[in-house]
PDB file of N, CA and C in Angstrom:
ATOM      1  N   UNK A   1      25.746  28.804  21.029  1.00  0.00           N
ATOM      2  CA  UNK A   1      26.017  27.492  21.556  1.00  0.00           C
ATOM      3  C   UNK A   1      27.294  26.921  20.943  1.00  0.00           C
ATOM      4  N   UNK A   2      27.240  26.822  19.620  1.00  0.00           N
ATOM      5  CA  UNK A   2      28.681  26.253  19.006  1.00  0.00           C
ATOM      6  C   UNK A   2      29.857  27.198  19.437  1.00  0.00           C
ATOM      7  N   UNK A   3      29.586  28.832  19.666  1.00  0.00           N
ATOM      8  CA  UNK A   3      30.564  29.058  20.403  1.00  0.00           C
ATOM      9  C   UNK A   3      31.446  28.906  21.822  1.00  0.00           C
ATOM     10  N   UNK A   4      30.306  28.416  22.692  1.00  0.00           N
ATOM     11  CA  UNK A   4      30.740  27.591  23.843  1.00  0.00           C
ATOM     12  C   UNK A   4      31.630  25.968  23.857  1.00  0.00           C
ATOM     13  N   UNK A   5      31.297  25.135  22.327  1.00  0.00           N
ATOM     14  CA  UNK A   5      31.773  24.346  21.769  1.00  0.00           C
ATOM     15  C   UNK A   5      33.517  24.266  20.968  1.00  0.00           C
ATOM     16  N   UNK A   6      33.037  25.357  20.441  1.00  0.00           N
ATOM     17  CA  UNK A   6      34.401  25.776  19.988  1.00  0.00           C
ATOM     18  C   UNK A   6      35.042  26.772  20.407  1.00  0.00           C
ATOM     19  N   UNK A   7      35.730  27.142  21.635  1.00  0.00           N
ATOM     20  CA  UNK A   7      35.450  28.682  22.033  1.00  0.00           C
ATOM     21  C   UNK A   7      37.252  29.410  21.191  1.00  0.00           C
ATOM     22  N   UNK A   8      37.848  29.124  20.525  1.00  0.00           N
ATOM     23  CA  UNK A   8      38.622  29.715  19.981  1.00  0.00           C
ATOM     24  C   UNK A   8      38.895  29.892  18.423  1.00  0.00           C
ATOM     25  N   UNK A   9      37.190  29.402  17.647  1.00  0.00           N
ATOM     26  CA  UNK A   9      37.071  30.343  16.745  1.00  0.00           C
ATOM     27  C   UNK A   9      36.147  31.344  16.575  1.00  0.00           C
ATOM     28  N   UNK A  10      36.197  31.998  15.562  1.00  0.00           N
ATOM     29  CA  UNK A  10      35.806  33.416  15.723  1.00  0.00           C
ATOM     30  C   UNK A  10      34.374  32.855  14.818  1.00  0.00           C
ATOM     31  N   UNK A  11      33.714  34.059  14.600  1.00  0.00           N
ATOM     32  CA  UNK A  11      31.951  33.859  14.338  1.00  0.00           C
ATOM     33  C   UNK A  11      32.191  33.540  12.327  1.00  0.00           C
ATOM     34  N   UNK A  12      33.645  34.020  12.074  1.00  0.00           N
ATOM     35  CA  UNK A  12      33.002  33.860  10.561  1.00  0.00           C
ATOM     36  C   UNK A  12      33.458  32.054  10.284  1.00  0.00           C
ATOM     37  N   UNK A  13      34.186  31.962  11.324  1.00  0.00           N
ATOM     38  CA  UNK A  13      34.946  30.363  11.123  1.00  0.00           C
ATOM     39  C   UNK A  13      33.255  29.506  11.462  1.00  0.00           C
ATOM     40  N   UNK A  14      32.751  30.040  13.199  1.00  0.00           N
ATOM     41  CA  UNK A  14      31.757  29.166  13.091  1.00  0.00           C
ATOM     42  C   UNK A  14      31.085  29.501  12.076  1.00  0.00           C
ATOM     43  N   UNK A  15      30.758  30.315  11.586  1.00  0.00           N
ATOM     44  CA  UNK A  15      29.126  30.258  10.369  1.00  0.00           C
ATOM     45  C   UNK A  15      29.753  29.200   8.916  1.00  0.00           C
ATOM     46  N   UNK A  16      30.723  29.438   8.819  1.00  0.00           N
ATOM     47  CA  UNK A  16      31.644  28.915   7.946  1.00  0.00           C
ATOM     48  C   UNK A  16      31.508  26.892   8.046  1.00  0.00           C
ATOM     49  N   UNK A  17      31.661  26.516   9.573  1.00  0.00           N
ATOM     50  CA  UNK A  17      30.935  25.164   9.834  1.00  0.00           C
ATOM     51  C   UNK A  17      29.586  24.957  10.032  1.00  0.00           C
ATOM     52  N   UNK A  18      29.134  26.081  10.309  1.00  0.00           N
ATOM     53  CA  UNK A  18      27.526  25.563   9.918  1.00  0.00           C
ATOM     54  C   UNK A  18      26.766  25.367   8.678  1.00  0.00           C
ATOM     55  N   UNK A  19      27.331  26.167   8.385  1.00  0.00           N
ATOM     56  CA  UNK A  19      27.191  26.274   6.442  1.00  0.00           C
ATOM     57  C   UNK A  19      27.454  24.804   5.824  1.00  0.00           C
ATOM     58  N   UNK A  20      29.104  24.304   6.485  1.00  0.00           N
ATOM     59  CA  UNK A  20      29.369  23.405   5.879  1.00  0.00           C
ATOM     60  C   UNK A  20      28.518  22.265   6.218  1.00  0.00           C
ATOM     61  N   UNK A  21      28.017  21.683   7.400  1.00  0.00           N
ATOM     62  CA  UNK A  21      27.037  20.885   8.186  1.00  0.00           C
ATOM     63  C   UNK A  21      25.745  21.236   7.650  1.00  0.00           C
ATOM     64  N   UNK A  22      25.542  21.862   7.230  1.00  0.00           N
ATOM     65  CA  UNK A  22      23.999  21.895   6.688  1.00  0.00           C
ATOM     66  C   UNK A  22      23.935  21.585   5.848  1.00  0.00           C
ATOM     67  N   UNK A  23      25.071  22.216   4.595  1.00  0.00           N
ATOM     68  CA  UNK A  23      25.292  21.273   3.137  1.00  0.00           C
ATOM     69  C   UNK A  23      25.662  19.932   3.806  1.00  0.00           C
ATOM     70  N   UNK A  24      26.303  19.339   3.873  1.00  0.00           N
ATOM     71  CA  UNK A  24      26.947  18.278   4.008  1.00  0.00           C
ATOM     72  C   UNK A  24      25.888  16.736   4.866  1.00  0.00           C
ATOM     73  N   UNK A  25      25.274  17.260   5.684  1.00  0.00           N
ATOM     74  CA  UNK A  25      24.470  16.699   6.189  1.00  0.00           C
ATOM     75  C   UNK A  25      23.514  15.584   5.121  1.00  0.00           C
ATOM     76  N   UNK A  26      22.400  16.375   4.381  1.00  0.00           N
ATOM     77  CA  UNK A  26      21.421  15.581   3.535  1.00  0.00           C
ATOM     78  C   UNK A  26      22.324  15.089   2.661  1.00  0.00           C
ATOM     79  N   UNK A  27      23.484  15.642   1.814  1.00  0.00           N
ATOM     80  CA  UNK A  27      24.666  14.842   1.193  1.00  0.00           C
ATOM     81  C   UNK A  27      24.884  13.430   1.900  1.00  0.00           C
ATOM     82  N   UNK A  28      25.364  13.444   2.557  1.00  0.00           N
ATOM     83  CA  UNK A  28      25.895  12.346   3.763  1.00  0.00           C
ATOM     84  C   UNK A  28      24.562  11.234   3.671  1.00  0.00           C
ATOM     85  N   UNK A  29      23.588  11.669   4.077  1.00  0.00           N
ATOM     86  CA  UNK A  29      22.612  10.318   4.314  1.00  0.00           C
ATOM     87  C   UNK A  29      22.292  10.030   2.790  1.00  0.00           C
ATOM     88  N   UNK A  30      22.164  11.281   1.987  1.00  0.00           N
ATOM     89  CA  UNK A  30      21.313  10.477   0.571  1.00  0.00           C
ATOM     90  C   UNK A  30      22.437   9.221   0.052  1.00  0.00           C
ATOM     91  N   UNK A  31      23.847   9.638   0.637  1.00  0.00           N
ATOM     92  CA  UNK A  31      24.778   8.606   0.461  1.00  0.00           C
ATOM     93  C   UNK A  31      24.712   7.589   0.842  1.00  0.00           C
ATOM     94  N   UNK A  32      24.775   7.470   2.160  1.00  0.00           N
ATOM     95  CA  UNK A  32      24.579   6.168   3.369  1.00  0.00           C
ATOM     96  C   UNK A  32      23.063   5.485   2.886  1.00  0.00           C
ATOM     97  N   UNK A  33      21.838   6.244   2.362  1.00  0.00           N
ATOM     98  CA  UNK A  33      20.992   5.275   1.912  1.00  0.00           C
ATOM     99  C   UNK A  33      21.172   4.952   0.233  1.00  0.00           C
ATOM    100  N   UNK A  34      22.043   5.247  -0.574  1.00  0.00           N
ATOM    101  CA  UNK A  34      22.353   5.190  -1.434  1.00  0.00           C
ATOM    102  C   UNK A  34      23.068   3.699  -1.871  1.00  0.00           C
ATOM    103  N   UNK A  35      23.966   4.249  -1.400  1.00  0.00           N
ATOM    104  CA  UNK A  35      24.991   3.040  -1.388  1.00  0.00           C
ATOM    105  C   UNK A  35      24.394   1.563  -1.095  1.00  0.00           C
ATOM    106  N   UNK A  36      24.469   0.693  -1.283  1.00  0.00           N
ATOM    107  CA  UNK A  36      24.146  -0.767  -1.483  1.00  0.00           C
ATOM    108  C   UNK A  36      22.919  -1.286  -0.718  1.00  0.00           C
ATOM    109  N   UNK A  37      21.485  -0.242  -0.905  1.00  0.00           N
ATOM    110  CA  UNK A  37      20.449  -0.289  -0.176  1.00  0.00           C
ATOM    111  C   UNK A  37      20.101  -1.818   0.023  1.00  0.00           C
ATOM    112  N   UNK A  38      20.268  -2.953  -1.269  1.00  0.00           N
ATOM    113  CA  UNK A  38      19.588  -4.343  -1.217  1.00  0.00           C
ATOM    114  C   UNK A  38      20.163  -4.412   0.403  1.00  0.00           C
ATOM    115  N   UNK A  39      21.227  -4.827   0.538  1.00  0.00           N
ATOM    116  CA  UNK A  39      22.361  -5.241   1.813  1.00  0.00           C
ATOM    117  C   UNK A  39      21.683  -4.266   3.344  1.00  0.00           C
ATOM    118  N   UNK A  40      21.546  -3.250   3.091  1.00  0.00           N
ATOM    119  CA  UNK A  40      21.126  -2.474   4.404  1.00  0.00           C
ATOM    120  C   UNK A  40      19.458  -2.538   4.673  1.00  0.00           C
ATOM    121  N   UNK A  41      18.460  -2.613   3.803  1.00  0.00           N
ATOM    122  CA  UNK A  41      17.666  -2.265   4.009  1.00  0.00           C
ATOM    123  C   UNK A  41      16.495  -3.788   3.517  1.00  0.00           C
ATOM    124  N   UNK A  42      17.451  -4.630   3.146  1.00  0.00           N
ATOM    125  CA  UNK A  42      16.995  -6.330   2.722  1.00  0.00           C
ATOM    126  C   UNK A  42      15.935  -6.641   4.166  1.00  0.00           C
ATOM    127  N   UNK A  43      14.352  -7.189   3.302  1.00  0.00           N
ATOM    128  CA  UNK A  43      13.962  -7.794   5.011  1.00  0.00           C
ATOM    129  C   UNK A  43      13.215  -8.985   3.902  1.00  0.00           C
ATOM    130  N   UNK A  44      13.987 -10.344   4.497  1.00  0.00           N
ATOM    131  CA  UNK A  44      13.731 -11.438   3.585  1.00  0.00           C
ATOM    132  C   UNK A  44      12.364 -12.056   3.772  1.00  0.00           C
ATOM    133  N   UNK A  45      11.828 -11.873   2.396  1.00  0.00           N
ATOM    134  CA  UNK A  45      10.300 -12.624   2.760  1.00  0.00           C
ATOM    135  C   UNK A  45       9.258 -11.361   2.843  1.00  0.00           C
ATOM    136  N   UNK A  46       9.898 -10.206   2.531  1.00  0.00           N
ATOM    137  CA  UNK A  46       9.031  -9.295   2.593  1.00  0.00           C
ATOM    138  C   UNK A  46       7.941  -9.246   1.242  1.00  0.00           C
ATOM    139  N   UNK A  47       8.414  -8.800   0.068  1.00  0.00           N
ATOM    140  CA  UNK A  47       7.806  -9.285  -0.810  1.00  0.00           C
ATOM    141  C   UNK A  47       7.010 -10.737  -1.349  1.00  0.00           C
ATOM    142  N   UNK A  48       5.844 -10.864  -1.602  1.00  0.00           N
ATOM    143  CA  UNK A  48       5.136 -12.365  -2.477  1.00  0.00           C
ATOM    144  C   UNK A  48       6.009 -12.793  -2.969  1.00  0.00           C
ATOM    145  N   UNK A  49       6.490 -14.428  -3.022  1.00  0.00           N
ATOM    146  CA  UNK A  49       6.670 -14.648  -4.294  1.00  0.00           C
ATOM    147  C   UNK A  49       5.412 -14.747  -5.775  1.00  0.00           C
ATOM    148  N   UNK A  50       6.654 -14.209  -6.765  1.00  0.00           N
ATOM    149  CA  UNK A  50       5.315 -13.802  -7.965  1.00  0.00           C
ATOM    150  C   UNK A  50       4.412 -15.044  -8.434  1.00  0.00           C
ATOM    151  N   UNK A  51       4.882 -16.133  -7.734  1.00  0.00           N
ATOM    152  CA  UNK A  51       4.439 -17.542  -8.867  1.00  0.00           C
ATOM    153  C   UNK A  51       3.389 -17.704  -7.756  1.00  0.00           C
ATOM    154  N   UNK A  52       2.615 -17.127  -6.101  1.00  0.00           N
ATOM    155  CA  UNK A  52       1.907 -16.856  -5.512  1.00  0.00           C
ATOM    156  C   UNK A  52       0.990 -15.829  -5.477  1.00  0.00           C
ATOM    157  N   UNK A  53       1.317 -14.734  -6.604  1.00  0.00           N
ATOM    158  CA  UNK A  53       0.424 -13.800  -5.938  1.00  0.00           C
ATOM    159  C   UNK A  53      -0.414 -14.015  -7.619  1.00  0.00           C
ATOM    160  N   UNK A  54      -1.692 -12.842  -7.548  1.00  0.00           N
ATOM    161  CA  UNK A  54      -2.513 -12.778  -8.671  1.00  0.00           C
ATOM    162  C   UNK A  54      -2.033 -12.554  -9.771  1.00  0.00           C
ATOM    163  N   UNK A  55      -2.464 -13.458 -10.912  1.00  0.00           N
ATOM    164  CA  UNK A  55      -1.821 -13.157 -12.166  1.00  0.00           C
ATOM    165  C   UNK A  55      -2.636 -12.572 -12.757  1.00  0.00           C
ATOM    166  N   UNK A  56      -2.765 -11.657 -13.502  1.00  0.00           N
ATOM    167  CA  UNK A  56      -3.627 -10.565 -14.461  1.00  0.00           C
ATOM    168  C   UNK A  56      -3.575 -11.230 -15.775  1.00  0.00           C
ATOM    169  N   UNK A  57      -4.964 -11.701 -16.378  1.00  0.00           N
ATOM    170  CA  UNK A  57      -5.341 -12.297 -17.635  1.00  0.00           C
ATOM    171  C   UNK A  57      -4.997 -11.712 -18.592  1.00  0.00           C
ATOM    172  N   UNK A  58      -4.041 -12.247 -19.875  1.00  0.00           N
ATOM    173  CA  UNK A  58      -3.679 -11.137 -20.678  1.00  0.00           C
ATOM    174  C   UNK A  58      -4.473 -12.039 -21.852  1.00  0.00           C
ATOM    175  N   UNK A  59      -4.888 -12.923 -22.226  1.00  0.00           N
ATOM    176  CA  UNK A  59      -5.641 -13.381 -23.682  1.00  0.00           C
ATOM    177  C   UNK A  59      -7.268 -13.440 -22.873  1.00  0.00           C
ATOM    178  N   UNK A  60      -8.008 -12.823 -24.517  1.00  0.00           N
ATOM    179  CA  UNK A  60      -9.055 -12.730 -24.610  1.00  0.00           C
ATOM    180  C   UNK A  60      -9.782 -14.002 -23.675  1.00  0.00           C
ATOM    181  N   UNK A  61      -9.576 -15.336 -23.733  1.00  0.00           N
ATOM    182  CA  UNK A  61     -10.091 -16.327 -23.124  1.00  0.00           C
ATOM    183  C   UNK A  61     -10.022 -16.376 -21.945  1.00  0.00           C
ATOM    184  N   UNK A  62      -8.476 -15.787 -21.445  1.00  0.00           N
ATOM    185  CA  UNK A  62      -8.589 -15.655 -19.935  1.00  0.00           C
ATOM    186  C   UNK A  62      -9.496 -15.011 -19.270  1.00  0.00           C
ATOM    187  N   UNK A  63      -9.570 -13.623 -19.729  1.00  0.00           N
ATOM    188  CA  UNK A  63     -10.423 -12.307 -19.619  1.00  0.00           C
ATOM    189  C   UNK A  63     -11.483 -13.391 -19.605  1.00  0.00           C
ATOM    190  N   UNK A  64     -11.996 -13.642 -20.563  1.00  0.00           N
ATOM    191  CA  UNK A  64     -13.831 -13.701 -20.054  1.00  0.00           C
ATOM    192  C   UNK A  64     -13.872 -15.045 -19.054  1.00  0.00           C
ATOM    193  N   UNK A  65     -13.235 -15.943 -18.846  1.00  0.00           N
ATOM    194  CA  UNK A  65     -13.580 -17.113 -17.957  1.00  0.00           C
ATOM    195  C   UNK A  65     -13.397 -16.219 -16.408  1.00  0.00           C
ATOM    196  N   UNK A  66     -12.220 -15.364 -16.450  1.00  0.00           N
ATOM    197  CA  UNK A  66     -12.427 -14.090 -14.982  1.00  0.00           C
ATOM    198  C   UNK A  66     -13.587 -13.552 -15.020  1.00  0.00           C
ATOM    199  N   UNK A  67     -13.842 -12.998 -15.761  1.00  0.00           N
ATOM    200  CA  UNK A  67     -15.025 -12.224 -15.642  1.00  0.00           C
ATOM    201  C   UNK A  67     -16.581 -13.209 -15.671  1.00  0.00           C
ATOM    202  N   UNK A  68     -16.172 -14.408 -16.403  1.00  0.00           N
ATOM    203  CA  UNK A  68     -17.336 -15.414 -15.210  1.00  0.00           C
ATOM    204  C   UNK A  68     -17.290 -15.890 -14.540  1.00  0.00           C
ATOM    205  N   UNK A  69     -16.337 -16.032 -13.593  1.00  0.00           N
ATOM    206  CA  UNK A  69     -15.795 -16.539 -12.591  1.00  0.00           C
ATOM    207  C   UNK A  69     -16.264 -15.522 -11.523  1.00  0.00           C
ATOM    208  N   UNK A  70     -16.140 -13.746 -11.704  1.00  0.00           N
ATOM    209  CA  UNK A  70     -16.368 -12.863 -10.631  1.00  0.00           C
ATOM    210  C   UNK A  70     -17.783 -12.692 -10.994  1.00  0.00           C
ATOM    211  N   UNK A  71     -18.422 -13.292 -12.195  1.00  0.00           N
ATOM    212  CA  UNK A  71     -19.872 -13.145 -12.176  1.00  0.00           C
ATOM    213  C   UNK A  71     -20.767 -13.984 -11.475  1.00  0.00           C
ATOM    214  N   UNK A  72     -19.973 -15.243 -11.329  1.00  0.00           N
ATOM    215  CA  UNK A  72     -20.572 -16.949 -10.865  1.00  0.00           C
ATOM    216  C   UNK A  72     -20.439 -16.179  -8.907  1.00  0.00           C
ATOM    217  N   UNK A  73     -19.504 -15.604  -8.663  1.00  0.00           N
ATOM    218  CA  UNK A  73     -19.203 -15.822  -7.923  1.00  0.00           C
ATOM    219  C   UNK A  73     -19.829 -14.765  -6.534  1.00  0.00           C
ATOM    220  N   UNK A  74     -20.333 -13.675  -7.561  1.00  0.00           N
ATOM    221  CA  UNK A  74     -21.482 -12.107  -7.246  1.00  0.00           C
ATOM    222  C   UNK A  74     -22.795 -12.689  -6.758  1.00  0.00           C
ATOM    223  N   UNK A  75     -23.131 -13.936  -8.148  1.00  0.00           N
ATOM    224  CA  UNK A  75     -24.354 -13.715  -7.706  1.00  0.00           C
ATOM    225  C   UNK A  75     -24.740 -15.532  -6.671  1.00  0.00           C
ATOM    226  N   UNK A  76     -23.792 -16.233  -6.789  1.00  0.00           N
ATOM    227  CA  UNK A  76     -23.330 -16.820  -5.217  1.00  0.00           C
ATOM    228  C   UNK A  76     -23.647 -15.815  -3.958  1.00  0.00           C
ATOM    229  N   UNK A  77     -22.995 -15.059  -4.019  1.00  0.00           N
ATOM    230  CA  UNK A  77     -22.845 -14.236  -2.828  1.00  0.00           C
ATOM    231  C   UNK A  77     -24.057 -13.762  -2.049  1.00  0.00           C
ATOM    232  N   UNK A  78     -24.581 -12.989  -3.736  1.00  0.00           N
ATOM    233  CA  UNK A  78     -26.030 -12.555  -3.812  1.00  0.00           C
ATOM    234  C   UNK A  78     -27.203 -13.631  -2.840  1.00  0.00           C
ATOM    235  N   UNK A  79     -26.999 -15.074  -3.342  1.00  0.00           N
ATOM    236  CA  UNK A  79     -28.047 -15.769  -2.822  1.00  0.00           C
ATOM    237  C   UNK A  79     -27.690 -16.091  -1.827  1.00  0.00           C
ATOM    238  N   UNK A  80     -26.504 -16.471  -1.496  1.00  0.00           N
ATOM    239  CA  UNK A  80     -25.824 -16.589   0.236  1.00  0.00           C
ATOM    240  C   UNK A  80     -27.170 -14.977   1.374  1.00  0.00           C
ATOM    241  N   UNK A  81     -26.499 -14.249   0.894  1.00  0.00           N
ATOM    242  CA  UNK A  81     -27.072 -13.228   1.384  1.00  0.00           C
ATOM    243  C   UNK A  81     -29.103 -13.036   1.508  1.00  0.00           C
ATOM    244  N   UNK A  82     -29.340 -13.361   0.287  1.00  0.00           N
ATOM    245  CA  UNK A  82     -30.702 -13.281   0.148  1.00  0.00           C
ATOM    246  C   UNK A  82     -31.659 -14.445   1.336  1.00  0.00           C
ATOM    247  N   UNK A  83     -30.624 -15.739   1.427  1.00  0.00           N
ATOM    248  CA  UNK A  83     -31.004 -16.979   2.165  1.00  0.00           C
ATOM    249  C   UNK A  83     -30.778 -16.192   3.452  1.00  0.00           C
ATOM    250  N   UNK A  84     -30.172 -15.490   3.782  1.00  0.00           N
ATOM    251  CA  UNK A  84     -29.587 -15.351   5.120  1.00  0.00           C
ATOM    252  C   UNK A  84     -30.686 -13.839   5.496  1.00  0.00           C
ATOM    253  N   UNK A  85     -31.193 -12.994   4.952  1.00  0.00           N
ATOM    254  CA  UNK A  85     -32.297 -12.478   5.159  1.00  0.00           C
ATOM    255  C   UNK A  85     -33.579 -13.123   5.523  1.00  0.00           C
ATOM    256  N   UNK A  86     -34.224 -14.172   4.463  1.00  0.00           N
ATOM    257  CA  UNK A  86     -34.873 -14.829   4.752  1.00  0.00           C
ATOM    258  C   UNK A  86     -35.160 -15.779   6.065  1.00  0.00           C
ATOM    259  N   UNK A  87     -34.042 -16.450   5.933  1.00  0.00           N
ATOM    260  CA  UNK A  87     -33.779 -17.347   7.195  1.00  0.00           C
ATOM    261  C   UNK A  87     -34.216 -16.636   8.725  1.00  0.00           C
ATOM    262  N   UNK A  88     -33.101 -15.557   8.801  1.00  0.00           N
ATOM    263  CA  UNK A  88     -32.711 -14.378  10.016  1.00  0.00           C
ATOM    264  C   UNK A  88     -33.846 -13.573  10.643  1.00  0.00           C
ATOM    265  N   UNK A  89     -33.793 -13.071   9.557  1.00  0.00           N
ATOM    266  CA  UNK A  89     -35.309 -11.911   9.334  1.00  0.00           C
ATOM    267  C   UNK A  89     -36.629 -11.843   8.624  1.00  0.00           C
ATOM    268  N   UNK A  90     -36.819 -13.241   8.324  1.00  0.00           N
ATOM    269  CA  UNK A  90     -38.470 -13.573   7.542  1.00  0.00           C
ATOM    270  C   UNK A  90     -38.767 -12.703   6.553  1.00  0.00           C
ATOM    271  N   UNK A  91     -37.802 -11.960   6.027  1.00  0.00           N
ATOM    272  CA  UNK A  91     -37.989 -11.004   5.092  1.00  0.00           C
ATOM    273  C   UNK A  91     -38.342 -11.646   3.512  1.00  0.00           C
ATOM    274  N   UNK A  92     -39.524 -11.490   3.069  1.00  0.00           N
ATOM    275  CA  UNK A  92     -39.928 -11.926   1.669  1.00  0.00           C
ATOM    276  C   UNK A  92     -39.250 -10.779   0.516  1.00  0.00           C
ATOM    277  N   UNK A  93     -38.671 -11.329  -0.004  1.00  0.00           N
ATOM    278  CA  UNK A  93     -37.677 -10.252  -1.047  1.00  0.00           C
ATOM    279  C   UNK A  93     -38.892 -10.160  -2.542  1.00  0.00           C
ATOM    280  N   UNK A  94     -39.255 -11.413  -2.834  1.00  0.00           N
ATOM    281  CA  UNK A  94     -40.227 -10.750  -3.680  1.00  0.00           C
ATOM    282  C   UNK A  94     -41.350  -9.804  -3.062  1.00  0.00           C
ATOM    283  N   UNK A  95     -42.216 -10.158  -2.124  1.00  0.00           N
ATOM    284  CA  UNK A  95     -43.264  -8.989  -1.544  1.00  0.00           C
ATOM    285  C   UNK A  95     -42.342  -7.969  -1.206  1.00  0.00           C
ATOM    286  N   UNK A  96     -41.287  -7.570  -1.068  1.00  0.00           N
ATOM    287  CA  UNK A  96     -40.409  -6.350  -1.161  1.00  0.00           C
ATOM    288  C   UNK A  96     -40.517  -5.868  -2.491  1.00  0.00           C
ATOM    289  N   UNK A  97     -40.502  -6.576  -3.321  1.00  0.00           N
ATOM    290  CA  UNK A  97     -39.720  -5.910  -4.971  1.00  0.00           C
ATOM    291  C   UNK A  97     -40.904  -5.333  -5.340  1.00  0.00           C
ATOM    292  N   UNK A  98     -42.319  -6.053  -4.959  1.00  0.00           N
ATOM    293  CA  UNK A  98     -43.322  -5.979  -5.415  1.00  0.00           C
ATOM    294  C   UNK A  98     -43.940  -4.613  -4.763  1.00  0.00           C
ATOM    295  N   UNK A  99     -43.934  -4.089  -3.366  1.00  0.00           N
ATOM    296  CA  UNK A  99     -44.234  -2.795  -3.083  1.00  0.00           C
ATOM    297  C   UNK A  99     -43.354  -1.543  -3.356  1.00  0.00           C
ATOM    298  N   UNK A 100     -41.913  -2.020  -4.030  1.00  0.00           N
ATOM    299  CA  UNK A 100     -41.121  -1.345  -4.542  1.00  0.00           C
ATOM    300  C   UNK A 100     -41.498  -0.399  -6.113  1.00  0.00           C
ATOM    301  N   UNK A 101     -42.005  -1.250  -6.577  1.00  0.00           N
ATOM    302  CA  UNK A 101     -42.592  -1.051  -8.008  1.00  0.00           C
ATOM    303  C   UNK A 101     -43.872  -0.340  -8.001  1.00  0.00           C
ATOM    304  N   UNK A 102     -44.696  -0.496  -6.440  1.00  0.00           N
ATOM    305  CA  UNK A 102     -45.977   0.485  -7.332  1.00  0.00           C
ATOM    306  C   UNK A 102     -45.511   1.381  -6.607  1.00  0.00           C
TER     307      UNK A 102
END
């Protein structure tokens, strides 16, 4: 095909540009995405701002008021859920626990 392209060089000239196009190629883009990616590849607003997203507790006090906070907040859930069996489905959770056990 490249010889129909180029038809007046000979086969070692074409292999000689294919060679060079194959190197040259992934060269070329790792460049073009290289070069001043903020500017080409910027999409504003993509990232949180950090003073919005979750902050990770780093003192001991923080740590445990999180961790009662996701405890307060489990077994909330828990009784949300337990009411909503009851309510829905007349389901008695103690006479459950209780044929569970013998």
């Amino acid at each position: 095909m490249l010889s129909k392209l180029f038809p007046k060089w000979n086969r070692s000239q074409l292999e000689l540009f294919r060679f060079t196009f194959y190197l040259m190629t992934p060269i070329a883009v790792m460049y073009y995405v290289g070069t001043d990616p903020d500017s080409k590849f910027n999409v504003p607003g993509f990232w949180p701002d950090p003073a919005t997203t979750n902050q990770i507790p780093k003192e001991p006090h923080e740590i445990k008021a999180e961790l009662a906070r996701m405890k307060r907040e489990s077994l909330e859930k828990r009784k949300r859920l337990e009411e909503k069996l009851i309510n829905e489905y007349g389901l008695d959770l103690d006479a459950e626990k209780a044929n569970l056990k013998k």
